[in-house]
PDB file of N, CA and C in Angstrom:
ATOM      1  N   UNK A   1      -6.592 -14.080 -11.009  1.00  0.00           N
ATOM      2  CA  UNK A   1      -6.034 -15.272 -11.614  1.00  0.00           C
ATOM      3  C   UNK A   1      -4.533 -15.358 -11.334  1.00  0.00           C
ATOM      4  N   UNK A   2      -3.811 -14.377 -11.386  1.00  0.00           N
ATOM      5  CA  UNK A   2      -2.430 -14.804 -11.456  1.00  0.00           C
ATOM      6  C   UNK A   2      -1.784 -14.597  -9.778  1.00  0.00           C
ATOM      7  N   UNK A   3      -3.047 -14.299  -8.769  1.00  0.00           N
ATOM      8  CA  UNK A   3      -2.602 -14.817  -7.371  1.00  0.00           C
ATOM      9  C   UNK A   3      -3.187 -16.043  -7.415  1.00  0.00           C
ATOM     10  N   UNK A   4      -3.679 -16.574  -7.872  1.00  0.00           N
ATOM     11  CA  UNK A   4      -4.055 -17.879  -7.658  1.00  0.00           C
ATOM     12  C   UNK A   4      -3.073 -18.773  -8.046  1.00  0.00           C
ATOM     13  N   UNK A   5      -2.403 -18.159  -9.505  1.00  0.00           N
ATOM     14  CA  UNK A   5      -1.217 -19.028 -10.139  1.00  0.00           C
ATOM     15  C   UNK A   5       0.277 -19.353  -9.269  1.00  0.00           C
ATOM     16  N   UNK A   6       0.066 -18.013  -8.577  1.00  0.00           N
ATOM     17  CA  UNK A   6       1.310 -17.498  -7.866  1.00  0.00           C
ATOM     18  C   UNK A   6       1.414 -18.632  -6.423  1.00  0.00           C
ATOM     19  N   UNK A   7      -0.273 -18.561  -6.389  1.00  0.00           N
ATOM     20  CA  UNK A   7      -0.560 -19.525  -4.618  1.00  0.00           C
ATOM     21  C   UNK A   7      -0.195 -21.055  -4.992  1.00  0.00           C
ATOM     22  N   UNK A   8      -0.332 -21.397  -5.994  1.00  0.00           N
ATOM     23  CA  UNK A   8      -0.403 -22.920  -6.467  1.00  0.00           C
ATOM     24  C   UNK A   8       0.773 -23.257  -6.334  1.00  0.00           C
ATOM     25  N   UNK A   9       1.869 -22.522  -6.974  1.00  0.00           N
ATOM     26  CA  UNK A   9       3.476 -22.519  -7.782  1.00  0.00           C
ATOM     27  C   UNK A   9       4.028 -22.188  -6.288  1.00  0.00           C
ATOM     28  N   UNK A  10       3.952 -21.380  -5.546  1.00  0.00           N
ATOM     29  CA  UNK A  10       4.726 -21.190  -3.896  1.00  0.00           C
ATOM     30  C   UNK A  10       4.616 -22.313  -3.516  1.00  0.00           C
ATOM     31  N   UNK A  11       3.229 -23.021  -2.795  1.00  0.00           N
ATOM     32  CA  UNK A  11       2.836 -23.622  -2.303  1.00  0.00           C
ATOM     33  C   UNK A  11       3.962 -25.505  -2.260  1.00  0.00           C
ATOM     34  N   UNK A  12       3.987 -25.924  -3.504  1.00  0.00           N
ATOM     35  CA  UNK A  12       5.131 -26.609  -3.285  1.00  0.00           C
ATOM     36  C   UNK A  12       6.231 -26.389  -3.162  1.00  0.00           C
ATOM     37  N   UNK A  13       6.504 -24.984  -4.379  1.00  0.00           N
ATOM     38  CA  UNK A  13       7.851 -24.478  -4.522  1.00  0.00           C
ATOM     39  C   UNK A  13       8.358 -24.050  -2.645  1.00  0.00           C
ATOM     40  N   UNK A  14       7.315 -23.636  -2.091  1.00  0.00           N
ATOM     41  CA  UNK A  14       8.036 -23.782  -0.540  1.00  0.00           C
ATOM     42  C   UNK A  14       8.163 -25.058   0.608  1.00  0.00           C
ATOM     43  N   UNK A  15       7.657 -26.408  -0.033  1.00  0.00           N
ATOM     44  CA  UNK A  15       7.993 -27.532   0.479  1.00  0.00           C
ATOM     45  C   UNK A  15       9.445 -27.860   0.077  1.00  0.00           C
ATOM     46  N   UNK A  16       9.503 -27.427  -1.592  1.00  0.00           N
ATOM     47  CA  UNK A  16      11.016 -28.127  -1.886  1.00  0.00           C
ATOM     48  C   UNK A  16      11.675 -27.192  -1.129  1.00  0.00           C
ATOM     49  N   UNK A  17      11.825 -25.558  -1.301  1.00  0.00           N
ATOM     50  CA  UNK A  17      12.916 -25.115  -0.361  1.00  0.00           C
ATOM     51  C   UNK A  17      13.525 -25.679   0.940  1.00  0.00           C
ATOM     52  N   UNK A  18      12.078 -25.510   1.783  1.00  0.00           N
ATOM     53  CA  UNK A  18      12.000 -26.085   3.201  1.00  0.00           C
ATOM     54  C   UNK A  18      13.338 -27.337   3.014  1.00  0.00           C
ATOM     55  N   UNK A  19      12.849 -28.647   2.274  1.00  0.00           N
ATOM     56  CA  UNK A  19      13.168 -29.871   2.649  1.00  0.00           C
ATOM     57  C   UNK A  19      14.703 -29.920   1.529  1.00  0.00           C
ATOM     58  N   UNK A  20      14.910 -29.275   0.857  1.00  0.00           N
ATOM     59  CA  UNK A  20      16.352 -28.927   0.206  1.00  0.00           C
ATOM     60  C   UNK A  20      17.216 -28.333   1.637  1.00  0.00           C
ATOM     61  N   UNK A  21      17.097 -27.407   2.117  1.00  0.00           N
ATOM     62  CA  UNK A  21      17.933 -26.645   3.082  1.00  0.00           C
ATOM     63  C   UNK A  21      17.761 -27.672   4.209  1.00  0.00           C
ATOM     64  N   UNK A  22      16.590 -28.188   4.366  1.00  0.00           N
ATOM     65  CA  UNK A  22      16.967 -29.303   5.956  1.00  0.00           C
ATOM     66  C   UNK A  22      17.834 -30.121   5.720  1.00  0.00           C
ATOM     67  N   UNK A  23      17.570 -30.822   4.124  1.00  0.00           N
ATOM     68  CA  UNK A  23      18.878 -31.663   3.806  1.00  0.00           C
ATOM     69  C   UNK A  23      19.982 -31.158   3.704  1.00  0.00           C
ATOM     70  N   UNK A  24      20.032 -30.113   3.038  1.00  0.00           N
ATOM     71  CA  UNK A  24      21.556 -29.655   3.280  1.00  0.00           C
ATOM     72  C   UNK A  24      22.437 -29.163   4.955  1.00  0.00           C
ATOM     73  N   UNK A  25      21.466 -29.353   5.567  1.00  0.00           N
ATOM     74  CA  UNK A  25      21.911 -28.534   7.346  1.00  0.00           C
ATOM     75  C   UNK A  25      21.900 -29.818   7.830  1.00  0.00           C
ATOM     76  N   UNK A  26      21.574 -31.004   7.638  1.00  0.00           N
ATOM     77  CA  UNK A  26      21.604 -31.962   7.698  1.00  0.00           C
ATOM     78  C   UNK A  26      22.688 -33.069   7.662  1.00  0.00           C
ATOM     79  N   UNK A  27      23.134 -32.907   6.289  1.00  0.00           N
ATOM     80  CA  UNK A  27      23.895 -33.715   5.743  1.00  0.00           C
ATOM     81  C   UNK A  27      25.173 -32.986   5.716  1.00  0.00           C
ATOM     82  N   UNK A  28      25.277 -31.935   5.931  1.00  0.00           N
ATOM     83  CA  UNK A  28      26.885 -31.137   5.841  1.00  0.00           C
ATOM     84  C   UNK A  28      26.559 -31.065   4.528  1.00  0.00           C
ATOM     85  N   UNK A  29      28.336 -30.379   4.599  1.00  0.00           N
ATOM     86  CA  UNK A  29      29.509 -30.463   3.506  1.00  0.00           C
ATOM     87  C   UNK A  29      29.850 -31.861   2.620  1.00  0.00           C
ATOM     88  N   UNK A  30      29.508 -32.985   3.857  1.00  0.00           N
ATOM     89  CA  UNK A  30      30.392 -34.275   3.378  1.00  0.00           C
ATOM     90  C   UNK A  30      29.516 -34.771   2.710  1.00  0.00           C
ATOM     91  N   UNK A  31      27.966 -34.959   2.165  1.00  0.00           N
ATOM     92  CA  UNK A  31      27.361 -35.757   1.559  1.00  0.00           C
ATOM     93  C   UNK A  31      27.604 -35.846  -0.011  1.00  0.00           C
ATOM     94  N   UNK A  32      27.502 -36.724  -0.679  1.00  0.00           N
ATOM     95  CA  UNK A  32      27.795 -36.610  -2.242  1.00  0.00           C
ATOM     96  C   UNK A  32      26.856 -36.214  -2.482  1.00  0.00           C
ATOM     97  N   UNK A  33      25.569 -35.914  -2.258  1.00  0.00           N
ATOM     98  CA  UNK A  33      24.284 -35.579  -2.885  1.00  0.00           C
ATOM     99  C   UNK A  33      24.390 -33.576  -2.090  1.00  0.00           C
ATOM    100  N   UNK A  34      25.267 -33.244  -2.001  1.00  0.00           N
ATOM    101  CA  UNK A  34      25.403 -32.101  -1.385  1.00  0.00           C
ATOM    102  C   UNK A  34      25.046 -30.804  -2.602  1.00  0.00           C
ATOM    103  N   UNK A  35      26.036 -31.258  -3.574  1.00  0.00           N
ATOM    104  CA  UNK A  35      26.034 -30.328  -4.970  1.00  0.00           C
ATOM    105  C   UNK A  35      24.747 -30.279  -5.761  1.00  0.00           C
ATOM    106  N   UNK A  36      23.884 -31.680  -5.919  1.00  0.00           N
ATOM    107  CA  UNK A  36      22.841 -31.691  -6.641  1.00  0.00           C
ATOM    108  C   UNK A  36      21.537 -31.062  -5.507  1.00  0.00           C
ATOM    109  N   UNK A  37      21.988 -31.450  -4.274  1.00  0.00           N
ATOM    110  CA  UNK A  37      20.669 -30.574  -3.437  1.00  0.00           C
ATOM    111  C   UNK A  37      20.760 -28.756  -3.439  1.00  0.00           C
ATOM    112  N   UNK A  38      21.971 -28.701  -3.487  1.00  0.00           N
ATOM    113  CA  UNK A  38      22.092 -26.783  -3.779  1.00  0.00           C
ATOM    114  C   UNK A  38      21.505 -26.378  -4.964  1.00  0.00           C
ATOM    115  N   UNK A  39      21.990 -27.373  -6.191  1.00  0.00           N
ATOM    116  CA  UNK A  39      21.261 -26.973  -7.682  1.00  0.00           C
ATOM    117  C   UNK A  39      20.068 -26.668  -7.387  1.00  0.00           C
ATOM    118  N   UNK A  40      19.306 -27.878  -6.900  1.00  0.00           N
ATOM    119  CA  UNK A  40      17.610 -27.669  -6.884  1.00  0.00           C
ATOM    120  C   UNK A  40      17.351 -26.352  -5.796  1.00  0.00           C
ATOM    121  N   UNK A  41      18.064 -26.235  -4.975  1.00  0.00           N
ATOM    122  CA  UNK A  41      17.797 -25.282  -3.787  1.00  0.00           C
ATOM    123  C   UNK A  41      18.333 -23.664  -4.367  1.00  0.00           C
ATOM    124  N   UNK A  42      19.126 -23.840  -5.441  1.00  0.00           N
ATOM    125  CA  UNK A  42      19.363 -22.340  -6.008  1.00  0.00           C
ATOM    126  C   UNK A  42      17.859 -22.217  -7.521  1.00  0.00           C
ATOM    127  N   UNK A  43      17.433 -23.330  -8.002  1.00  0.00           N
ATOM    128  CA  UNK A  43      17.077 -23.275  -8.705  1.00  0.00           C
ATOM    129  C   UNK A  43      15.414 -22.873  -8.376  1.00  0.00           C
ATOM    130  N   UNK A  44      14.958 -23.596  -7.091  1.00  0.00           N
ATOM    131  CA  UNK A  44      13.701 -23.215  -6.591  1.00  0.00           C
ATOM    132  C   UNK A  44      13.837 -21.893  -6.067  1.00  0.00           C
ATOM    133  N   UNK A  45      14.910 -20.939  -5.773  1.00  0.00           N
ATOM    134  CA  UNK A  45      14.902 -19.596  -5.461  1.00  0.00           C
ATOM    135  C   UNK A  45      14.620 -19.060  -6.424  1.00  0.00           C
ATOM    136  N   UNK A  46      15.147 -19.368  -7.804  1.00  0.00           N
ATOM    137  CA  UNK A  46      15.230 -18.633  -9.088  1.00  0.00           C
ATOM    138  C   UNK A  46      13.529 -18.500  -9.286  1.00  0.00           C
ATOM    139  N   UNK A  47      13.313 -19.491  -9.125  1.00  0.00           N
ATOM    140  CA  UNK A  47      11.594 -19.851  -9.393  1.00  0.00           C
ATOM    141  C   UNK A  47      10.715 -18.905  -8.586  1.00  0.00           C
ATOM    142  N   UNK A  48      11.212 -18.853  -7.381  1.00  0.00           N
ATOM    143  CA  UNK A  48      10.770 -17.683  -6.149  1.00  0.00           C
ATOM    144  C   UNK A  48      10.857 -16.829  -7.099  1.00  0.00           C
ATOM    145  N   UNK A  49      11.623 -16.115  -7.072  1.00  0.00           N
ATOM    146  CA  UNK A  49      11.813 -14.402  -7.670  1.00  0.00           C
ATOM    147  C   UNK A  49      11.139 -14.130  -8.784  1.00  0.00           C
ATOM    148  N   UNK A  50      11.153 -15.033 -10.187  1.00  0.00           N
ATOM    149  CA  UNK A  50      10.014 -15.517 -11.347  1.00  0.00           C
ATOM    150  C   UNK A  50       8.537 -15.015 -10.884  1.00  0.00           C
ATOM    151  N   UNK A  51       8.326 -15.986  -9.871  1.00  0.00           N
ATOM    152  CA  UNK A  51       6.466 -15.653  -9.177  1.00  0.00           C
ATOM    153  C   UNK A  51       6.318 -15.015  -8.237  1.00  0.00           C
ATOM    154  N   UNK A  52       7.479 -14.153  -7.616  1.00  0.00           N
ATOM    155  CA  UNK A  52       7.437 -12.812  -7.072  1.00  0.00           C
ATOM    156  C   UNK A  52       7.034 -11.524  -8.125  1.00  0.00           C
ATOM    157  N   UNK A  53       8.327 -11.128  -9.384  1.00  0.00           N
ATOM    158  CA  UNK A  53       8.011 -10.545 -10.236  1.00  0.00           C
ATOM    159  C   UNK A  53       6.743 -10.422 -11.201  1.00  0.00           C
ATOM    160  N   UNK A  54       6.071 -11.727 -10.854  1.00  0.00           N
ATOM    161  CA  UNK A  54       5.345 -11.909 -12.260  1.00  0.00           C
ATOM    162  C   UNK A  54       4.058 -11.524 -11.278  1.00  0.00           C
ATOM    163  N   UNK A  55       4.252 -11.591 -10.035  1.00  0.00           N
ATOM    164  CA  UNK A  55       2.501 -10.817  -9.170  1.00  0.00           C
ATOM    165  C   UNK A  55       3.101  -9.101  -9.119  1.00  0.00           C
ATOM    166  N   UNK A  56       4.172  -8.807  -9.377  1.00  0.00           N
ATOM    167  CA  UNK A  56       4.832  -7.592  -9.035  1.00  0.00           C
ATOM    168  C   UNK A  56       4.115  -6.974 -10.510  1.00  0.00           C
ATOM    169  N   UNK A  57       4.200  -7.372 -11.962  1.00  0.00           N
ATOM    170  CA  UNK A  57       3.936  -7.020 -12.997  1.00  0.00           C
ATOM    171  C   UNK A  57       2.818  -6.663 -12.686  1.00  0.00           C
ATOM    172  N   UNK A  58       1.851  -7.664 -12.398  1.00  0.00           N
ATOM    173  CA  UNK A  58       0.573  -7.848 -12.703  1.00  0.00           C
ATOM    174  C   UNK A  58      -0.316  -6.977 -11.413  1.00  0.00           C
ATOM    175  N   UNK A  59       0.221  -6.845 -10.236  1.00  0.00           N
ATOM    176  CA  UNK A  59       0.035  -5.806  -9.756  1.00  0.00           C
ATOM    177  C   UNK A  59      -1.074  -4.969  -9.922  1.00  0.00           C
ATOM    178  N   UNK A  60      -2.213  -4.419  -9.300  1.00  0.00           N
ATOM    179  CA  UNK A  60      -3.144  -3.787  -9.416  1.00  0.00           C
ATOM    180  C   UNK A  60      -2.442  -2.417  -9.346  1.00  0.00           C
ATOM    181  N   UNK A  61      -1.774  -2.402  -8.243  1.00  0.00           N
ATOM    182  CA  UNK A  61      -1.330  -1.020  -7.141  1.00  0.00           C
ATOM    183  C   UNK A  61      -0.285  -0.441  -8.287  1.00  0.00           C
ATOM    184  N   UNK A  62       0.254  -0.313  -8.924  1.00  0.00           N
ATOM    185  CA  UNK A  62       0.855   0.086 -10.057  1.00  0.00           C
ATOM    186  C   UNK A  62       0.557   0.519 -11.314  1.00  0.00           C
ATOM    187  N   UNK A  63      -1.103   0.252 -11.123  1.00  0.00           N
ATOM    188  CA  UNK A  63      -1.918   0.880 -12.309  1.00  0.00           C
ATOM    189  C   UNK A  63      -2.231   2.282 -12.488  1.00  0.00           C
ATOM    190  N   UNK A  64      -2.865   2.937 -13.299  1.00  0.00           N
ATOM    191  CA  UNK A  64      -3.399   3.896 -13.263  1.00  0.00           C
ATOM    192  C   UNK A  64      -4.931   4.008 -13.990  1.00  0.00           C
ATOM    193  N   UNK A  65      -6.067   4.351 -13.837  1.00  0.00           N
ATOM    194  CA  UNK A  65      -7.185   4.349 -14.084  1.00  0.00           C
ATOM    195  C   UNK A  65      -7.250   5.664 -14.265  1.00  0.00           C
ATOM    196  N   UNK A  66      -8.068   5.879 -15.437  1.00  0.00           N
ATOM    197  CA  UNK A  66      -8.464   7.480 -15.816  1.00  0.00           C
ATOM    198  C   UNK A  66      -9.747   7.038 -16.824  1.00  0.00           C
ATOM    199  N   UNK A  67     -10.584   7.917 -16.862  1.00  0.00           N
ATOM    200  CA  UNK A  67     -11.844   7.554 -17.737  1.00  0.00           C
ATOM    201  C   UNK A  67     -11.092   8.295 -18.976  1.00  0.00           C
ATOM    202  N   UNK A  68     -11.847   7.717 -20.321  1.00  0.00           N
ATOM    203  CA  UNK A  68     -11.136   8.015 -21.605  1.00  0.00           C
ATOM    204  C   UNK A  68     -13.040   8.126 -22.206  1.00  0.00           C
ATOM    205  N   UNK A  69     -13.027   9.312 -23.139  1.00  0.00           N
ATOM    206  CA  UNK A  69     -14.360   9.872 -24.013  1.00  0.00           C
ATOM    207  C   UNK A  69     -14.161   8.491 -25.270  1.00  0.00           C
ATOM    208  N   UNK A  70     -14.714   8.230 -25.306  1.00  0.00           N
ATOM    209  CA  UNK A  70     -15.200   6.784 -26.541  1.00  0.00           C
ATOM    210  C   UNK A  70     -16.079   7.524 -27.373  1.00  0.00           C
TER     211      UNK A  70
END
């Protein structure tokens, strides 16, 4: 479940990156819409690292399994 959550949430979250940074390589320095395209373009990174960590938690490979007497 939570690679599935992770696939959904990338999946656009890497269209906006993509098309944030073309606009910004694009448009320079000089555009007025320069400052509000970095916000969204620092803010969809933040979001990256969020649904990096949160498959990092959830992680199988970090478990440990041991049988326990019930």
């Amino acid at each position: 479940m939570a690679a599935g959550l992770a696939h959904e949430i990338n999946n656009p979250l890497t269209a906006i990156l993509w098309h944030t940074q073309l606009l910004l390589q694009s448009k320079g320095g000089g555009s007025p819409n320069t400052e509000e395209l970095g916000t969204i373009n620092l803010a969809a990174q933040r979001i990256a690292r969020v649904v990096q960590e949160f498959m990092r938690f959830t992680s199988l490979e970090n478990t440990r399994r041991e049988g326990v007497d019930l």
